[in-house]
C-alpha atoms as a PDB file:
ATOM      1  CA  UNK A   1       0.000   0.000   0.000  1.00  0.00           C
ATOM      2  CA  UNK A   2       1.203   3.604  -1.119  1.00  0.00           C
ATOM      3  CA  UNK A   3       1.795   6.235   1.856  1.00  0.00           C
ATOM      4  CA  UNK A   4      -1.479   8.638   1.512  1.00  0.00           C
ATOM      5  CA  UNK A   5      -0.064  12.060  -0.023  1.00  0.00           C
ATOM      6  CA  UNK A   6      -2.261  14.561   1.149  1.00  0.00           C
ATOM      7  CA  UNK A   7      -3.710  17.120  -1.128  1.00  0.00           C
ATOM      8  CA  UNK A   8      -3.882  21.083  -0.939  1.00  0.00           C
ATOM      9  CA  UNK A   9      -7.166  20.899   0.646  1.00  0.00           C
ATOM     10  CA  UNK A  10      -6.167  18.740   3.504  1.00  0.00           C
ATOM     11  CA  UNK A  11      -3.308  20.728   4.121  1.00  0.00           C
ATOM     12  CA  UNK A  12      -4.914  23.919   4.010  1.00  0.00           C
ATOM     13  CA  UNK A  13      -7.256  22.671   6.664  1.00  0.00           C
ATOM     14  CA  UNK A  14      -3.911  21.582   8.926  1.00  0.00           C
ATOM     15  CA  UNK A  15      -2.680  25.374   8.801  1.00  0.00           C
ATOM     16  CA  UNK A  16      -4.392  27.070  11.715  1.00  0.00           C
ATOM     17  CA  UNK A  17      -3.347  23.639  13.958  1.00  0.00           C
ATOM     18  CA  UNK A  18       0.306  24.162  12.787  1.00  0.00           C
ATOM     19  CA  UNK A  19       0.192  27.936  13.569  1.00  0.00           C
ATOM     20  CA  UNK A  20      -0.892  27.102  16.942  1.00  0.00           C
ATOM     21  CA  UNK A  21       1.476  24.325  17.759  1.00  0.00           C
ATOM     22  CA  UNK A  22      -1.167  21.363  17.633  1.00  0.00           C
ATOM     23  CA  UNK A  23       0.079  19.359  14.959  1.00  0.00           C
ATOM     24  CA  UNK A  24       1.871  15.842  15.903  1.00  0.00           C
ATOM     25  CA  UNK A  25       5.275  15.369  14.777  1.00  0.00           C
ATOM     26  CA  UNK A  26       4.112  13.128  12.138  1.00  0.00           C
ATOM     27  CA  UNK A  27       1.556  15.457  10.763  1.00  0.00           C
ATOM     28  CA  UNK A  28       4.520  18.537  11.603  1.00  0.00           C
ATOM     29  CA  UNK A  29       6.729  16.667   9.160  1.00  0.00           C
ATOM     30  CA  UNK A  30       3.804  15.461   6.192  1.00  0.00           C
ATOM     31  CA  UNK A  31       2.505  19.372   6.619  1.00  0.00           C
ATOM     32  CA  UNK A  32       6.207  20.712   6.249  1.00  0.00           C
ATOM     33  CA  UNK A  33       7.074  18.775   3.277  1.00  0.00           C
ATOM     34  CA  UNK A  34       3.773  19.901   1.165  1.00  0.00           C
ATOM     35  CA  UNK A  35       4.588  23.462   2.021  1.00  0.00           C
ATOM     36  CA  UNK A  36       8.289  23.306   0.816  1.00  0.00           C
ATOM     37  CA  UNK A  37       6.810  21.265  -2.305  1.00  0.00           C
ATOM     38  CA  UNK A  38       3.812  23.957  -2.969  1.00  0.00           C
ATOM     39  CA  UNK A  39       4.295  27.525  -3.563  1.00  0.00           C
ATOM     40  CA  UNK A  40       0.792  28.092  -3.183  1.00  0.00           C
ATOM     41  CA  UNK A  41       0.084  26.308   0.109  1.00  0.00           C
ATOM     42  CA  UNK A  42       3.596  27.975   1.268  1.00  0.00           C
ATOM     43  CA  UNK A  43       1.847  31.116   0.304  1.00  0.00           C
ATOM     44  CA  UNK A  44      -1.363  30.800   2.065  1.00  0.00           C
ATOM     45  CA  UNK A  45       0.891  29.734   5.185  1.00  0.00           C
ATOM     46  CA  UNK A  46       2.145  32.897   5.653  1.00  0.00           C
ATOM     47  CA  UNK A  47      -0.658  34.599   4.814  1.00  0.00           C
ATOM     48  CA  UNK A  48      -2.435  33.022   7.887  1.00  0.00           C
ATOM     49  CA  UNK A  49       0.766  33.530  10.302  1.00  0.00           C
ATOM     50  CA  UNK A  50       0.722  37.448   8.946  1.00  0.00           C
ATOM     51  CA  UNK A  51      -2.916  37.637   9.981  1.00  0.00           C
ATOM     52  CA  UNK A  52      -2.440  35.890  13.260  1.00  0.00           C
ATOM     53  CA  UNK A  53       0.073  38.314  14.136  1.00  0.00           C
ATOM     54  CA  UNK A  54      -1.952  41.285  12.941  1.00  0.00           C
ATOM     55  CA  UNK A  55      -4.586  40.444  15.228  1.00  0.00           C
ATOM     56  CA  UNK A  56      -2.080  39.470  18.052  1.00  0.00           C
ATOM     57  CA  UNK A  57      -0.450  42.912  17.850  1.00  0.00           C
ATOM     58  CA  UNK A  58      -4.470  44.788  18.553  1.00  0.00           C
ATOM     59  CA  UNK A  59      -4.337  45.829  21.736  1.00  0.00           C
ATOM     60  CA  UNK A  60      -6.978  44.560  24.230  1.00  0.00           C
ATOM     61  CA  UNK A  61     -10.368  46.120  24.154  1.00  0.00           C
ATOM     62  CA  UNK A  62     -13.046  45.572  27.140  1.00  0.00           C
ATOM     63  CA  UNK A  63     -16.705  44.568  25.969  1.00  0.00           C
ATOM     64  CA  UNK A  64     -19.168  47.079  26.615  1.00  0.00           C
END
C-alpha cells in the first residue's frame, strides 16, 4: 500500500493547527514537506501567520 499524499485541501485545513502548535510530529513533518513542495500552500501559510500576528499585535479592548 502507497503512503497517503495529502492534497492542498487537507493541508490547508492543517494550517491554523500548525500555527498554533497542535500538529503531531508526524503530521509537523507530512505538513512541512507539502509546504516546501507547494508555492501556493507555502503562500497561504504565511498569509495566515501574517494575519495571526496582525490580530495578536491589537491591543486589548473591554466589551461594553
Amino acid at each position: 500500500m502507497r503512503p497517503m499524499i495529502p492534497d492542498c485541501t487537507s493541508i490547508r485545513e492543517r494550517l491554523s493547527e500548525r500555527l498554533d502548535g497542535r500538529l503531531g510530529a508526524a503530521d509537523e513533518a507530512v505538513v512541512a514537506a507539502h509546504l516546501d513542495a507547494c508555492p501556493e500552500c507555502a503562500a497561504e501559510a504565511a498569509a495566515l501567520a501574517a494575519v495571526r500576528d496582525l490580530v495578536g499585535s491589537l491591543p486589548a479592548v473591554r466589551a461594553p
